[in-house]
N, C-alpha and C. Protein backbone atom coordinates (compact mmCIF):
# COMPACT_ATOMS: atom_id res chain seq x y z
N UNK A 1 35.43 79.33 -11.85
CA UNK A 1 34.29 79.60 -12.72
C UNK A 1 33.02 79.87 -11.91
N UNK A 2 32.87 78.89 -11.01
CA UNK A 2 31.19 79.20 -10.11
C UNK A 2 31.55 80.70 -9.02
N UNK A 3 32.93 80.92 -8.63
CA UNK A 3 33.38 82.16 -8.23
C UNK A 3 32.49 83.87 -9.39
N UNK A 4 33.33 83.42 -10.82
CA UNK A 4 32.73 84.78 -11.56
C UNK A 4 31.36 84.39 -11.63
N UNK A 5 30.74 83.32 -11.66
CA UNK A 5 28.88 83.33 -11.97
C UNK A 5 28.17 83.39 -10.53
N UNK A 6 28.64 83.14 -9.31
CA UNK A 6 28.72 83.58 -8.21
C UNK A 6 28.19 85.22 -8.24
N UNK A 7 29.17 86.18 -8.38
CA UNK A 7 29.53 87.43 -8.51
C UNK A 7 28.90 88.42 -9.78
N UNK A 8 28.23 87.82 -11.05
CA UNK A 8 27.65 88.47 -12.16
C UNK A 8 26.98 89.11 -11.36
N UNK A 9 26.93 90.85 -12.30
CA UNK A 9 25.35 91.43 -11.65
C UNK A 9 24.89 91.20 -12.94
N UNK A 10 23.78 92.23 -12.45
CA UNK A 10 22.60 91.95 -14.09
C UNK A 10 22.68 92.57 -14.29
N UNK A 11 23.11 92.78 -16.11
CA UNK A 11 23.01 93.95 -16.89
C UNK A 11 21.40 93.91 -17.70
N UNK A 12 20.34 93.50 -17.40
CA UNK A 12 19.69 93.33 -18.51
C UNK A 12 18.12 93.89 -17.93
N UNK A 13 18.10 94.62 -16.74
CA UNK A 13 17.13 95.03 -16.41
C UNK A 13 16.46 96.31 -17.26
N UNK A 14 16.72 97.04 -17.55
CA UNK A 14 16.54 98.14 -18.81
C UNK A 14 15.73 97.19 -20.41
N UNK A 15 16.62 96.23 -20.46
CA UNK A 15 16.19 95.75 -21.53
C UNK A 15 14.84 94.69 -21.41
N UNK A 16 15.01 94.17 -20.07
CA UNK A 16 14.02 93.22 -19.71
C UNK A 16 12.60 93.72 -19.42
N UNK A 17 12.30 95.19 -19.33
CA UNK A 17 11.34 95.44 -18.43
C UNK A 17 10.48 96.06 -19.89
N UNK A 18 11.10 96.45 -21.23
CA UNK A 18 10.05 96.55 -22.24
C UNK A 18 8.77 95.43 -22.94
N UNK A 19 9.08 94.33 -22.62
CA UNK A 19 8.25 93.51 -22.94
C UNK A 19 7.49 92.63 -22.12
N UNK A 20 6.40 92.66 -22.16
CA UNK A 20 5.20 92.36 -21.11
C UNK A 20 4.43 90.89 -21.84
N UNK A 21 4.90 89.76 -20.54
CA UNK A 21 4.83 88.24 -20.89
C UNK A 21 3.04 88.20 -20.66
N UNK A 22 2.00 87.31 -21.26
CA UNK A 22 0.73 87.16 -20.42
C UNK A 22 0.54 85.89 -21.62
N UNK A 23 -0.37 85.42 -20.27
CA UNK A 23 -0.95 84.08 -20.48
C UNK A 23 -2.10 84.25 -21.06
N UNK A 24 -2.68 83.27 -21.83
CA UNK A 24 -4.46 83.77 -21.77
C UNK A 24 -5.44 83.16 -21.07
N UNK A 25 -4.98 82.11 -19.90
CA UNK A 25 -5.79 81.52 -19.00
C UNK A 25 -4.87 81.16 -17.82
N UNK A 26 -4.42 81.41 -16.58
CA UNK A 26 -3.74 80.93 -15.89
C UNK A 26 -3.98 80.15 -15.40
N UNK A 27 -5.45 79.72 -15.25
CA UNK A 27 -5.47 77.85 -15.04
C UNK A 27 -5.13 77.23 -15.93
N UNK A 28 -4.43 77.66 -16.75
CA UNK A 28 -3.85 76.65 -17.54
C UNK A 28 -2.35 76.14 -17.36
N UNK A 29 -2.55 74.66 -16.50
CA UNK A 29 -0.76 74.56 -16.25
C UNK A 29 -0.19 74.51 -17.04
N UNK A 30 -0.06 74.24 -18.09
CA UNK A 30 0.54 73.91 -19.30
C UNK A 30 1.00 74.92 -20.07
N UNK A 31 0.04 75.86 -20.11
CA UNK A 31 0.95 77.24 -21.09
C UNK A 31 1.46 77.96 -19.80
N UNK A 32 1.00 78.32 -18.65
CA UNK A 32 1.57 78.77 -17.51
C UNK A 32 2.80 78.12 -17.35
N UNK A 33 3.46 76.76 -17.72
CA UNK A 33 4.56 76.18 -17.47
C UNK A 33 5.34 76.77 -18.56
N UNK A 34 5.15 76.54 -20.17
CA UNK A 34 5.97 76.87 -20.63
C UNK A 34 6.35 78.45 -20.70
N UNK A 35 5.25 79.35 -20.10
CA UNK A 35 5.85 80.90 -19.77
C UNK A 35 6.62 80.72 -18.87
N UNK A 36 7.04 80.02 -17.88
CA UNK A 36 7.21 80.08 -16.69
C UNK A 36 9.02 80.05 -17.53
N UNK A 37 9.37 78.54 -17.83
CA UNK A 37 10.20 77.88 -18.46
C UNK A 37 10.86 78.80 -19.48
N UNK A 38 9.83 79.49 -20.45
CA UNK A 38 10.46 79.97 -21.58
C UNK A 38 11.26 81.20 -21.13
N UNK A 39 10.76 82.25 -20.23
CA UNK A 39 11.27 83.53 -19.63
C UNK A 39 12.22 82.72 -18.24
N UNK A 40 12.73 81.75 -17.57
CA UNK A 40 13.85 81.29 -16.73
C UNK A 40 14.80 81.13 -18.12
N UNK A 41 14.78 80.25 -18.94
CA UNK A 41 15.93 80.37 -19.58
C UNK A 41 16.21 81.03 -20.28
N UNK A 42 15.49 82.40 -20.60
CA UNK A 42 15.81 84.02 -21.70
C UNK A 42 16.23 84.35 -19.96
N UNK A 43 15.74 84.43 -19.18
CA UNK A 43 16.75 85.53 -18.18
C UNK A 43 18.28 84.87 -17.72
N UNK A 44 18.47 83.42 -17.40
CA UNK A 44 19.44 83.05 -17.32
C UNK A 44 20.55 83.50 -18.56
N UNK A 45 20.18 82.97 -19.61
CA UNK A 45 21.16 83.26 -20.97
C UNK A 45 21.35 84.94 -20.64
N UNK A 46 20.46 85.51 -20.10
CA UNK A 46 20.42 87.06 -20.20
C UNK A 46 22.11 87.86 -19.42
N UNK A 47 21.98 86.77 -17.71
CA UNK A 47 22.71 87.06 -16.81
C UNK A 47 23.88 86.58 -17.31
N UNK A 48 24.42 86.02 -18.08
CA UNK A 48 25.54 85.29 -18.60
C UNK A 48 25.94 83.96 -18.70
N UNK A 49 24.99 82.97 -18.16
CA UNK A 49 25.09 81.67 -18.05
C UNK A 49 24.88 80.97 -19.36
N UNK A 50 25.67 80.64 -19.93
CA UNK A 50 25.67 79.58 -21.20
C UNK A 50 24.88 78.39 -21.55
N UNK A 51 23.47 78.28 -22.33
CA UNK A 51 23.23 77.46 -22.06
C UNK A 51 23.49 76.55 -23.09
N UNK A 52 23.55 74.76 -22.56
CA UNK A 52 23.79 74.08 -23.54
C UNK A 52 22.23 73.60 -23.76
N UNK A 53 22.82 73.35 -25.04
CA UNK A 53 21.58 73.26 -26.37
C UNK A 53 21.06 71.41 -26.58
N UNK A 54 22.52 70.83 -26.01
CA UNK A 54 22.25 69.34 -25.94
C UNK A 54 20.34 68.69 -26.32
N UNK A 55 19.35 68.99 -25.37
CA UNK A 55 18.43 68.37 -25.88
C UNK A 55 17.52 68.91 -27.03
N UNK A 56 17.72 69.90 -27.04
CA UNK A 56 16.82 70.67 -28.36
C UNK A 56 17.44 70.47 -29.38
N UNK A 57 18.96 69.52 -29.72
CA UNK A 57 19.54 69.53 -30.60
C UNK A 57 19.71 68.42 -31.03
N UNK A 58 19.33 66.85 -30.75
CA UNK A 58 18.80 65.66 -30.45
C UNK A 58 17.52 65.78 -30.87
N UNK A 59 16.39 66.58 -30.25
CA UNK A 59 15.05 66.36 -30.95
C UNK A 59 14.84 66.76 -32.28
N UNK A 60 15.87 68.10 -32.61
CA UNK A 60 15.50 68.58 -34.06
C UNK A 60 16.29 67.57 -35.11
N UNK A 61 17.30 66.99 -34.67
CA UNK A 61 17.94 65.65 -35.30
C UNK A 61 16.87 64.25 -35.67
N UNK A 62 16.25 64.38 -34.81
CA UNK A 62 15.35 63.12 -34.92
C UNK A 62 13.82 63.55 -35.61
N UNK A 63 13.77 64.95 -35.20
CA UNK A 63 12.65 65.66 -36.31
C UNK A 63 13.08 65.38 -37.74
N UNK A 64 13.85 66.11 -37.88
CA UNK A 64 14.35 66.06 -39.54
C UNK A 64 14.85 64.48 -40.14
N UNK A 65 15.19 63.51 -39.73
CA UNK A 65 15.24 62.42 -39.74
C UNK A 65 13.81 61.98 -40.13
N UNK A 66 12.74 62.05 -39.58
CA UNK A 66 11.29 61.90 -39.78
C UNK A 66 11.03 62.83 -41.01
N UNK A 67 11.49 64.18 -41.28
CA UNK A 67 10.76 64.91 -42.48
C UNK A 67 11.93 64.37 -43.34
N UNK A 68 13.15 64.03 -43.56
CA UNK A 68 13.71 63.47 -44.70
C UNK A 68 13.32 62.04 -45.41
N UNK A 69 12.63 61.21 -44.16
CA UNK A 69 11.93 59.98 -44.47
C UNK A 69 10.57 59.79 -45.43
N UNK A 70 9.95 60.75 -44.73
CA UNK A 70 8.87 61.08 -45.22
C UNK A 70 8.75 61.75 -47.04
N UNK A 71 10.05 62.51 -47.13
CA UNK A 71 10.20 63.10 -48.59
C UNK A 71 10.73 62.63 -49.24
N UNK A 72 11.56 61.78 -49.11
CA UNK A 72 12.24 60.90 -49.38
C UNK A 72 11.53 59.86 -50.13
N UNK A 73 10.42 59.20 -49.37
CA UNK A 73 9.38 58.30 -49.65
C UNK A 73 8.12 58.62 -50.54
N UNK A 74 7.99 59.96 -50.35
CA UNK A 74 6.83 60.76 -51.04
C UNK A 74 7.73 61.02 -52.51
N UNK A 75 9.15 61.25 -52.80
CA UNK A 75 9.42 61.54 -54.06
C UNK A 75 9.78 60.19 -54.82
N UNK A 76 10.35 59.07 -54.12
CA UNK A 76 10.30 58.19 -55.22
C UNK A 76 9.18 56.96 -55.23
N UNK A 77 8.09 57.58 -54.48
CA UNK A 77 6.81 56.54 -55.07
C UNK A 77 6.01 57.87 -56.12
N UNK A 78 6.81 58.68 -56.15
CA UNK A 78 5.94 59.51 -57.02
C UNK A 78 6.84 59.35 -58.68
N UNK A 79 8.25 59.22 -58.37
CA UNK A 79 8.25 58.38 -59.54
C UNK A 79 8.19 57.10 -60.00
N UNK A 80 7.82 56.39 -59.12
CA UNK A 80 7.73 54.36 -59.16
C UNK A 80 6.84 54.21 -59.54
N UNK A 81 6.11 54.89 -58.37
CA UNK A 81 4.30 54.12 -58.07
C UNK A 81 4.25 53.83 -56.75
N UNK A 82 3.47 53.54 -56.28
CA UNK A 82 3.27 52.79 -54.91
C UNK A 82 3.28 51.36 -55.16
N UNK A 83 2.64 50.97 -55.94
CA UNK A 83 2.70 49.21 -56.13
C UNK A 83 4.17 48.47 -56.18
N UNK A 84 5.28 49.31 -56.53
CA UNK A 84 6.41 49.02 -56.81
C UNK A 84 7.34 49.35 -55.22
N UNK A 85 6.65 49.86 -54.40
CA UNK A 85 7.33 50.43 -53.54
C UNK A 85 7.04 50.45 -51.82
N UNK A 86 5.72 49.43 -51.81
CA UNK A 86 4.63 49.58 -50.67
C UNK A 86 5.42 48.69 -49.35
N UNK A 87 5.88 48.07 -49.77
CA UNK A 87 6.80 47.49 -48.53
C UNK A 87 7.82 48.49 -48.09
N UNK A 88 8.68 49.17 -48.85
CA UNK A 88 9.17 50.42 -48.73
C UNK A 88 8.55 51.69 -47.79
N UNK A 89 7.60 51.75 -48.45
CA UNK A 89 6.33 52.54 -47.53
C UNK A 89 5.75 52.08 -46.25
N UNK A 90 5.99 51.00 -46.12
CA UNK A 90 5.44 50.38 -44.76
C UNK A 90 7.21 50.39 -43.77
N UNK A 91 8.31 50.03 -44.90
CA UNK A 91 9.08 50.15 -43.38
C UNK A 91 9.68 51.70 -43.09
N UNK A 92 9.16 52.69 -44.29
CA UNK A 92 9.36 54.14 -43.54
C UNK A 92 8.60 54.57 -42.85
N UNK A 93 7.24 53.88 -42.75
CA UNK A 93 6.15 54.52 -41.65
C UNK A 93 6.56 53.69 -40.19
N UNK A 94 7.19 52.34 -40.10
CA UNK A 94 7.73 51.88 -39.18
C UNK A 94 8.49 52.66 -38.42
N UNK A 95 9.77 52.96 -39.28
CA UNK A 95 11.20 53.61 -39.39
C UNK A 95 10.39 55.24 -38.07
N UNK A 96 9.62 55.77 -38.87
CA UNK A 96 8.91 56.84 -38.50
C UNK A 96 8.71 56.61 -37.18
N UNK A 97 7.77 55.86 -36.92
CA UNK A 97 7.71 55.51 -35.44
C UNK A 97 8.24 55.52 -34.56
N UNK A 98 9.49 53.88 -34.71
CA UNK A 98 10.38 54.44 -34.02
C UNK A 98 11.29 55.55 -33.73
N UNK A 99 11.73 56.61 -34.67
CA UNK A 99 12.13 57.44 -34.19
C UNK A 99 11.13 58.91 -33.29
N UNK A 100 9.56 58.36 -33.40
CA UNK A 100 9.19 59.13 -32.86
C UNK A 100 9.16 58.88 -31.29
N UNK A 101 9.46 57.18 -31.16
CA UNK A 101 9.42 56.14 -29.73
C UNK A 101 10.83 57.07 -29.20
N UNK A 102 11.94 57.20 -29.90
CA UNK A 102 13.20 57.68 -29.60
C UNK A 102 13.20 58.55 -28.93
N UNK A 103 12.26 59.54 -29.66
CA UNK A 103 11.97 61.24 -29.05
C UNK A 103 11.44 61.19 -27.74
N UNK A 104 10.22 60.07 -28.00
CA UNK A 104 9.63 60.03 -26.05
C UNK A 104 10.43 59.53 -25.08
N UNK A 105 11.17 58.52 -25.51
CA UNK A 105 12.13 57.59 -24.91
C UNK A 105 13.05 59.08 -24.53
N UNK A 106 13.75 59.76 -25.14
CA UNK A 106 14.77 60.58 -24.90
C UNK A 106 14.33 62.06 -23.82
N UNK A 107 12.91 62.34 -24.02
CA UNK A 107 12.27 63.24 -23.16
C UNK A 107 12.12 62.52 -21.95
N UNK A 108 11.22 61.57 -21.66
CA UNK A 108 10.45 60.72 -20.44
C UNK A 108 12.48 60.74 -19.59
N UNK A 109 13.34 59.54 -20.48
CA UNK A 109 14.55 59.45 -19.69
C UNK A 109 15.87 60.18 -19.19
N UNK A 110 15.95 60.59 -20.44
CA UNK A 110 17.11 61.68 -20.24
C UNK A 110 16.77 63.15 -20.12
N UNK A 111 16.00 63.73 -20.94
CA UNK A 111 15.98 65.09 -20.73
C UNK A 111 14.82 65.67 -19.13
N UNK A 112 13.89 64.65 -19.50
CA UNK A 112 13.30 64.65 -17.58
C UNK A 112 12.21 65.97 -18.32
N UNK A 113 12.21 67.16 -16.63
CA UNK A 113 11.88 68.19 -17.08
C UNK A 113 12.85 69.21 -16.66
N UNK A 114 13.73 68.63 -17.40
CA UNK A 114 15.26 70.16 -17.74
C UNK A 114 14.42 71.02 -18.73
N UNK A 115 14.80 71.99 -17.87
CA UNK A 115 14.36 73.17 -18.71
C UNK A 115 15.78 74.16 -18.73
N UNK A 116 16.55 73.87 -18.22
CA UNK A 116 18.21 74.64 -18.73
C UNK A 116 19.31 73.78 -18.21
N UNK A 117 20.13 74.14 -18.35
CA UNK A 117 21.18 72.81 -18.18
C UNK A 117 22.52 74.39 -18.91
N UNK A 118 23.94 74.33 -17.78
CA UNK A 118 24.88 74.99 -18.48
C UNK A 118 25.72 74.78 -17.62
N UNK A 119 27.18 74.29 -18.43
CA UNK A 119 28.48 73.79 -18.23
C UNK A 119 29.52 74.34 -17.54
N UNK A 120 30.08 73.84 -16.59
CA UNK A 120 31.46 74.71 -16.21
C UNK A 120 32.70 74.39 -16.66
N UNK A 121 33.51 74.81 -17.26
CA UNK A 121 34.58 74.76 -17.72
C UNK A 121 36.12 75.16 -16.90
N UNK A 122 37.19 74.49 -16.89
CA UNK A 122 38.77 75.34 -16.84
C UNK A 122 39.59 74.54 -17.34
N UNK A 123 39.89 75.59 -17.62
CA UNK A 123 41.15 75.31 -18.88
C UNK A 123 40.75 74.28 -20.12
N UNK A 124 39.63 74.99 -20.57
CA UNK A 124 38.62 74.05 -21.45
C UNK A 124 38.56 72.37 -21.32
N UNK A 125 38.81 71.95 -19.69
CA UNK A 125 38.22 70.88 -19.20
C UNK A 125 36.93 71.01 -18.82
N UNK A 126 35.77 70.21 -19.03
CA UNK A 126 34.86 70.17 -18.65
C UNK A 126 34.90 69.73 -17.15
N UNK A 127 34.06 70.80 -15.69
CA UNK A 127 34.74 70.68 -14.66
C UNK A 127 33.08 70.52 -13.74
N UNK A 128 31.83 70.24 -14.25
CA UNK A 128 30.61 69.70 -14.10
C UNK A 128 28.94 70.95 -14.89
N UNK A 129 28.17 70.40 -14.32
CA UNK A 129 27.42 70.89 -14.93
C UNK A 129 25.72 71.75 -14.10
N UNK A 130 25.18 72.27 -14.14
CA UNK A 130 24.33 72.78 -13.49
C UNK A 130 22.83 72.88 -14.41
N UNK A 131 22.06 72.12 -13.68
CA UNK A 131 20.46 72.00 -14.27
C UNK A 131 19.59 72.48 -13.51
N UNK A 132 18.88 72.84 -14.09
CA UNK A 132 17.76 73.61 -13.54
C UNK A 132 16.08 72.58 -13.78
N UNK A 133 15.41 72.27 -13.14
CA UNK A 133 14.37 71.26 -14.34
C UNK A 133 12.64 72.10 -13.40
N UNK A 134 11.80 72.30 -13.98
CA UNK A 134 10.83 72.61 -13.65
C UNK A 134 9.49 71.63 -13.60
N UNK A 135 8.92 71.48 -12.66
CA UNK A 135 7.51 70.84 -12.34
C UNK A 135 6.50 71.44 -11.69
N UNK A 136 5.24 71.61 -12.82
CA UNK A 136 4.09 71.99 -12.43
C UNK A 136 2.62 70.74 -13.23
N UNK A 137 1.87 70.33 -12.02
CA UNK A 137 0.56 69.40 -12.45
C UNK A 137 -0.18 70.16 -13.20
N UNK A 138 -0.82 69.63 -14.10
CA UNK A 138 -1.76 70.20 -14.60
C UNK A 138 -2.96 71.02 -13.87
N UNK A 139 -3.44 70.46 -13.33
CA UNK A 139 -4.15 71.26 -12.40
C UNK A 139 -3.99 71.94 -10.77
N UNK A 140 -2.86 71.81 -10.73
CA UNK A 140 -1.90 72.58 -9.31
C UNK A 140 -1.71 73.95 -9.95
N UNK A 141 -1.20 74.95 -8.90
CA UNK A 141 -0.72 76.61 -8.86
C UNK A 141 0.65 75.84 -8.54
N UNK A 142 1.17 75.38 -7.96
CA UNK A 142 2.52 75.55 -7.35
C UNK A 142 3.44 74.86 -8.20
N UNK A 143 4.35 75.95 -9.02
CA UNK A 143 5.68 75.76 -9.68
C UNK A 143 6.51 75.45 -8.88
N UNK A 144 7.36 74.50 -9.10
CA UNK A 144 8.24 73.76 -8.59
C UNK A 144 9.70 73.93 -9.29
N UNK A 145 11.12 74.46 -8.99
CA UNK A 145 12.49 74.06 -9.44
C UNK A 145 13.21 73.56 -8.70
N UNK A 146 14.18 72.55 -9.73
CA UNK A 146 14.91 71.56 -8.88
C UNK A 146 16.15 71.70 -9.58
N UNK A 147 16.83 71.81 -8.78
CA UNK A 147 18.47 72.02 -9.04
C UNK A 147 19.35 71.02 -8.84
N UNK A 148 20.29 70.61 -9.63
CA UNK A 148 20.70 69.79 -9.78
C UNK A 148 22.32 69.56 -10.08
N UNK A 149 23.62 70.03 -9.34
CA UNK A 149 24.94 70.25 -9.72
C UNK A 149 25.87 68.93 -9.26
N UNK A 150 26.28 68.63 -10.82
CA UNK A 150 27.22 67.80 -10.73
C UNK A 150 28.65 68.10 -10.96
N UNK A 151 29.45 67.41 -9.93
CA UNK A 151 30.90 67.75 -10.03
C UNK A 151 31.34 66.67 -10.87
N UNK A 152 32.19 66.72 -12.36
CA UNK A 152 32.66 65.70 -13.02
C UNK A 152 34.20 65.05 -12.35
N UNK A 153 34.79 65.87 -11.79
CA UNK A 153 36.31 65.88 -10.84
C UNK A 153 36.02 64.79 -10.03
N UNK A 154 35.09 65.07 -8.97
CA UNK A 154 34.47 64.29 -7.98
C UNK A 154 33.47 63.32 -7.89
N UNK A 155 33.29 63.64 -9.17
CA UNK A 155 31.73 62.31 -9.16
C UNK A 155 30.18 62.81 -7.96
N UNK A 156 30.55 63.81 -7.88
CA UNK A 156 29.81 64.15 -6.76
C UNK A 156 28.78 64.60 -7.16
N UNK A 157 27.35 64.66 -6.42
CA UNK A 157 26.33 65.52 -7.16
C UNK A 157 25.74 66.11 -5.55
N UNK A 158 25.31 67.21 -6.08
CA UNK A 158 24.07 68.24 -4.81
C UNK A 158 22.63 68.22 -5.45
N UNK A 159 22.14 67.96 -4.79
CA UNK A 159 20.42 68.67 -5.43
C UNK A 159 19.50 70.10 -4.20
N UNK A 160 18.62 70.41 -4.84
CA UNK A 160 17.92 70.94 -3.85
C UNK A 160 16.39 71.66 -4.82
N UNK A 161 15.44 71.93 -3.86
CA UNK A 161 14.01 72.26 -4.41
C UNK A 161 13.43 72.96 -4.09
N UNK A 162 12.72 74.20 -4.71
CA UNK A 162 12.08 74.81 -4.19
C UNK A 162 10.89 75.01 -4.88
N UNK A 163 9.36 75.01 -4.00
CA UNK A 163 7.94 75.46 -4.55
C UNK A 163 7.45 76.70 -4.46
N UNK A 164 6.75 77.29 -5.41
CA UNK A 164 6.22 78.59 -4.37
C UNK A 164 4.71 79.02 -5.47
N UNK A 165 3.92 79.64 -5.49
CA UNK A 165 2.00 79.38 -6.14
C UNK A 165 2.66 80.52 -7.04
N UNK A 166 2.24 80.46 -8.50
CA UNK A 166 1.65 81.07 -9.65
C UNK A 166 1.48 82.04 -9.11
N UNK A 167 0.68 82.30 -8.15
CA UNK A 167 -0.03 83.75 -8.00
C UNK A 167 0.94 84.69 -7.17
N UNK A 168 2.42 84.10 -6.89
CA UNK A 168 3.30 85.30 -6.68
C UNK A 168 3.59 85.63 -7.78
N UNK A 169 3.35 85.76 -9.17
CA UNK A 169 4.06 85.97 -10.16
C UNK A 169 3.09 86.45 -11.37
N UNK A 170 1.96 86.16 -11.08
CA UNK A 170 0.81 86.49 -12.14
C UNK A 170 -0.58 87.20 -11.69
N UNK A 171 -0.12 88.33 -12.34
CA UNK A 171 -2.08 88.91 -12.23
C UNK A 171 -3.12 88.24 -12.71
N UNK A 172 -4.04 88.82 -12.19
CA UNK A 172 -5.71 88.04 -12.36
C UNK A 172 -5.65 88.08 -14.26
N UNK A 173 -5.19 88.90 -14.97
CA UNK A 173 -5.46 89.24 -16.19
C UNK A 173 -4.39 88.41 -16.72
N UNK A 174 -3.39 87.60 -16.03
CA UNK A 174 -2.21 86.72 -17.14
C UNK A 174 -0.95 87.46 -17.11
N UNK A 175 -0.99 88.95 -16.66
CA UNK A 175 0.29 89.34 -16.95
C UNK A 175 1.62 88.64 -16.29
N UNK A 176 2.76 88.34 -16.41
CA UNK A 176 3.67 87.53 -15.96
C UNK A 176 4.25 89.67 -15.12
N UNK A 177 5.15 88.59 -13.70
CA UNK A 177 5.39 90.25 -12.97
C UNK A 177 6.76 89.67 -13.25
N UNK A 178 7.62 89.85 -14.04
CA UNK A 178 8.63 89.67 -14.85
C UNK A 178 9.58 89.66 -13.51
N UNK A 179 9.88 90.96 -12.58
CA UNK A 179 10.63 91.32 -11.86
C UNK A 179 10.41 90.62 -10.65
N UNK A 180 9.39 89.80 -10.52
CA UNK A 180 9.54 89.17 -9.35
C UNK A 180 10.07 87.33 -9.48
N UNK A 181 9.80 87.15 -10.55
CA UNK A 181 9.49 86.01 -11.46
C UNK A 181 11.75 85.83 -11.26
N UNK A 182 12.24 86.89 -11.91
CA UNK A 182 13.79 86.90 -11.70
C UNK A 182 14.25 86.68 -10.12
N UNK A 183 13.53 87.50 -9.64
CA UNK A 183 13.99 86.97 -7.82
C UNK A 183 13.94 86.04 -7.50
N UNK A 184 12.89 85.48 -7.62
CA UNK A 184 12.91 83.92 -7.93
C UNK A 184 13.51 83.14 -7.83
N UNK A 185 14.13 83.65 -9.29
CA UNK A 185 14.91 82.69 -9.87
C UNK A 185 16.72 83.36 -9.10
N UNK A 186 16.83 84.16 -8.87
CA UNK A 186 18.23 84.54 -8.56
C UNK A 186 18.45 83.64 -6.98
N UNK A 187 17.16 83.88 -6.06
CA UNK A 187 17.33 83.30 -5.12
C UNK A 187 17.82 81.47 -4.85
N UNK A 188 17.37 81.04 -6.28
CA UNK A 188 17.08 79.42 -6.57
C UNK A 188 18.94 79.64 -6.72
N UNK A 189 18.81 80.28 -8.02
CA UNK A 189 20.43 79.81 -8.66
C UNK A 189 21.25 80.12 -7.85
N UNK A 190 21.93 81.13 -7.31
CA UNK A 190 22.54 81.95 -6.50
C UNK A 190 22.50 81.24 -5.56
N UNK A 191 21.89 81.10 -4.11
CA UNK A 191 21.66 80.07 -3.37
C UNK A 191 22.46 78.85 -3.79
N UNK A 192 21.92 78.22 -4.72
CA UNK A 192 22.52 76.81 -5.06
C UNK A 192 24.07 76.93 -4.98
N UNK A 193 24.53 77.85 -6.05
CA UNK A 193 25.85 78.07 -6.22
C UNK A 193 26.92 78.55 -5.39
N UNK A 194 26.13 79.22 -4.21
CA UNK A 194 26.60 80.09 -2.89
C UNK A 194 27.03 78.56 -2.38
N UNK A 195 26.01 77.76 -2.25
CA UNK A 195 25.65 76.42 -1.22
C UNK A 195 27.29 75.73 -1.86
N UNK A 196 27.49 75.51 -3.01
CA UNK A 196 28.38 74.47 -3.36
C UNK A 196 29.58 75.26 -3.37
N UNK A 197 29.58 76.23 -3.87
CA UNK A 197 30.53 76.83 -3.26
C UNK A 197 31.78 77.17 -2.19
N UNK A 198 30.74 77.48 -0.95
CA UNK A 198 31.48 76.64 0.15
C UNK A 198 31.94 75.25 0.42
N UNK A 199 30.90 74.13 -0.17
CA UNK A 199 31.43 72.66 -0.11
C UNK A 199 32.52 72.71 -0.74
């Protein structure tokens, strides 16, 4: 499997180069991160890498858990009353909480800052997994990815990191340079996978 994702070329340069990414402040780490983040995992999914959905699929679980509580509570004090129902109302605003404690609890511990995460498979055994996680300070230029491949066979894990400044990748005006932004990233993944590869 890391042999054919090894070996993918890219089919998606034609399609990638019509739409033009921009920030509206690039001192801003924060939306600069999630452009950064949002266009690595549209080009990965692009090149063929599968991604799993695991944490975005946990938070919208625990979202809707919170909006079914909430309507839930809003329709039958609307036929009770509240006087009939206020302890009720106090342990769904509890209830609420904690599952919003869950959500931080589940970002801060487990999800980290993964920003892609996708599975290797044979013979529909699960055979480990490959993460990608991104770090940038709020007030720093230098984007940071950290790679992260675990062998489930072996118990084994690799890591490795690389930094490099915003301003290889963004004009003075916000535009994201899409095509350099992928080199990037081919050098990070590729690399990694070359690296374990041989191990």
């Amino acid at each position: 499997m890391i042999d054919e994702l090894i070996n993918k070329k890219t089919q998606t340069e034609s399609s990638e180069g019509d739409e033009e990414i921009k920030v509206t402040n690039v001192y801003d780490g924060t939306e600069v991160k999630h452009a950064l983040d949002d266009e690595l995992a549209k080009y990965l999914v692009a090149k063929g890498y599968p991604q799993n959905d695991q944490h975005t699929h946990v938070k919208l679980v625990l979202g809707y858990l919170s909006c079914f509580i909430a309507a839930g509570q809003f329709l039958y004090e609307r036929k009770h009353g509240f006087d009939n129902i206020k302890y009720g109302t106090l342990g769904c605003v509890l209830f609420f909480w904690v599952l919003q404690g869950a959500s931080w609890l589940y970002t801060q511990v487990i999800e980290k800052n993964e920003v892609f995460v996708t599975l290797f498979y044979a013979n529909k055994i699960h055979t480990g997994s490959f993460a990608i996680s991104s770090i940038m300070k709020k007030n720093a230029s230098d984007y940071q990815l950290e790679t992260l491949y675990t062998n489930e066979l072996t118990a084994k894990s690799s890591r490795s990191k690389k930094s490099t400044s915003i301003t290889e990748f963004f004009a003075e005006d916000g535009t994201l340079d899409t095509n350099a932004f992928h080199r990037y990233i081919d050098v990070i993944v590729d690399g990694a996978l070359a690296h374990l590869h041989q191990e």
